[in-house]
Protein backbone atom coordinates (compact mmCIF):
# COMPACT_ATOMS: atom_id res chain seq x y z
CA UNK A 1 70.22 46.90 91.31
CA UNK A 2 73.19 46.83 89.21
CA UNK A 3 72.77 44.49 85.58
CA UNK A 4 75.60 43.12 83.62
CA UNK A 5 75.92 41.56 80.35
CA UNK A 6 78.97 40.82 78.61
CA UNK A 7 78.60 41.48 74.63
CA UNK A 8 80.54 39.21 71.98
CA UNK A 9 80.80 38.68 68.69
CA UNK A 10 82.57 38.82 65.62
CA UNK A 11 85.00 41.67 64.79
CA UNK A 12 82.65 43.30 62.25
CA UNK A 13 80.07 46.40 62.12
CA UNK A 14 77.19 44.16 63.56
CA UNK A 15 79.18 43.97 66.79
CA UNK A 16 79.83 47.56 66.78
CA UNK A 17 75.60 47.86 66.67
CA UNK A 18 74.90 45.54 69.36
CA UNK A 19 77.27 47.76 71.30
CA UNK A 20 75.15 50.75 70.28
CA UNK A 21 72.13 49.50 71.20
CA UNK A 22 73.34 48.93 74.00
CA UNK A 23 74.03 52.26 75.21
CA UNK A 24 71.05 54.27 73.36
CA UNK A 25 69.00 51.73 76.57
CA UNK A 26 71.47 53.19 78.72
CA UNK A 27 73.81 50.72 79.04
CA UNK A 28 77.00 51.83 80.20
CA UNK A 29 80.67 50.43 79.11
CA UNK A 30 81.87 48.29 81.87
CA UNK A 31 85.89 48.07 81.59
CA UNK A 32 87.97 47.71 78.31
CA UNK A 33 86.96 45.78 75.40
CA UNK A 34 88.60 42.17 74.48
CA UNK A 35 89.73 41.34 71.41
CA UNK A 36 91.04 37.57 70.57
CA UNK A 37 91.30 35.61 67.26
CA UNK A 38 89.00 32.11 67.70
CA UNK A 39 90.92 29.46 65.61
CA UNK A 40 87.77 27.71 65.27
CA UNK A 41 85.98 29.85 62.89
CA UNK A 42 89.01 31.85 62.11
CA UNK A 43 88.00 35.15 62.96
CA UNK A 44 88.66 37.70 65.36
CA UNK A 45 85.78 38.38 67.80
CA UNK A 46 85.40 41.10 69.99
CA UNK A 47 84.34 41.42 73.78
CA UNK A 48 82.53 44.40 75.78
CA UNK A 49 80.76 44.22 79.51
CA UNK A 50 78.59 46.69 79.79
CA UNK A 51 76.21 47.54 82.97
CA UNK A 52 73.27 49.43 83.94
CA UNK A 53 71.53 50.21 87.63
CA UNK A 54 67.63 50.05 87.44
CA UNK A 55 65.23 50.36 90.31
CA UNK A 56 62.49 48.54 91.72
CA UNK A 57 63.37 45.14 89.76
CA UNK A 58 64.09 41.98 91.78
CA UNK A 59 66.94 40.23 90.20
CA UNK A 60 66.06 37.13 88.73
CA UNK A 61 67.73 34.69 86.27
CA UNK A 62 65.44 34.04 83.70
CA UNK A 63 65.24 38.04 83.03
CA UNK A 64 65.96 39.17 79.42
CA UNK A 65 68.35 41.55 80.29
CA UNK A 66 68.37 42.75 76.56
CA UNK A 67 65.24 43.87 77.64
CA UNK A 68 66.38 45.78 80.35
């Protein structure tokens, strides 16, 4: 089965970690990244999917795919 998860956040080095973690679980970068400036908070954030295959797992909403 095929997981995806689509990582935001703000355009800073914390984003840049989640992203890391990410892949050191084997997470693998799913397209380009996205990059927009939210006039809310008036920052830019930042956008990556990333997705992994894993076996013998039933997909199921409430999974923590984090935890994946």
């Amino acid at each position: 089965m095929k997981l995806y998860r689509l990582l935001t956040g703000p355009d800073d080095s914390a984003f840049c970690h989640k992203v890391s973690l990410a892949l050191s679980k084997g997470w693998e970068l799913h397209g380009s990244p996205a990059y927009a400036f939210n006039a809310e908070t008036g920052l830019m954030q930042c956008g990556q999917a990333v997705t992994k295959e894993v076996e013998g797992k039933d997909y199921s909403p409430d999974m923590e795919l984090g935890e994946q």
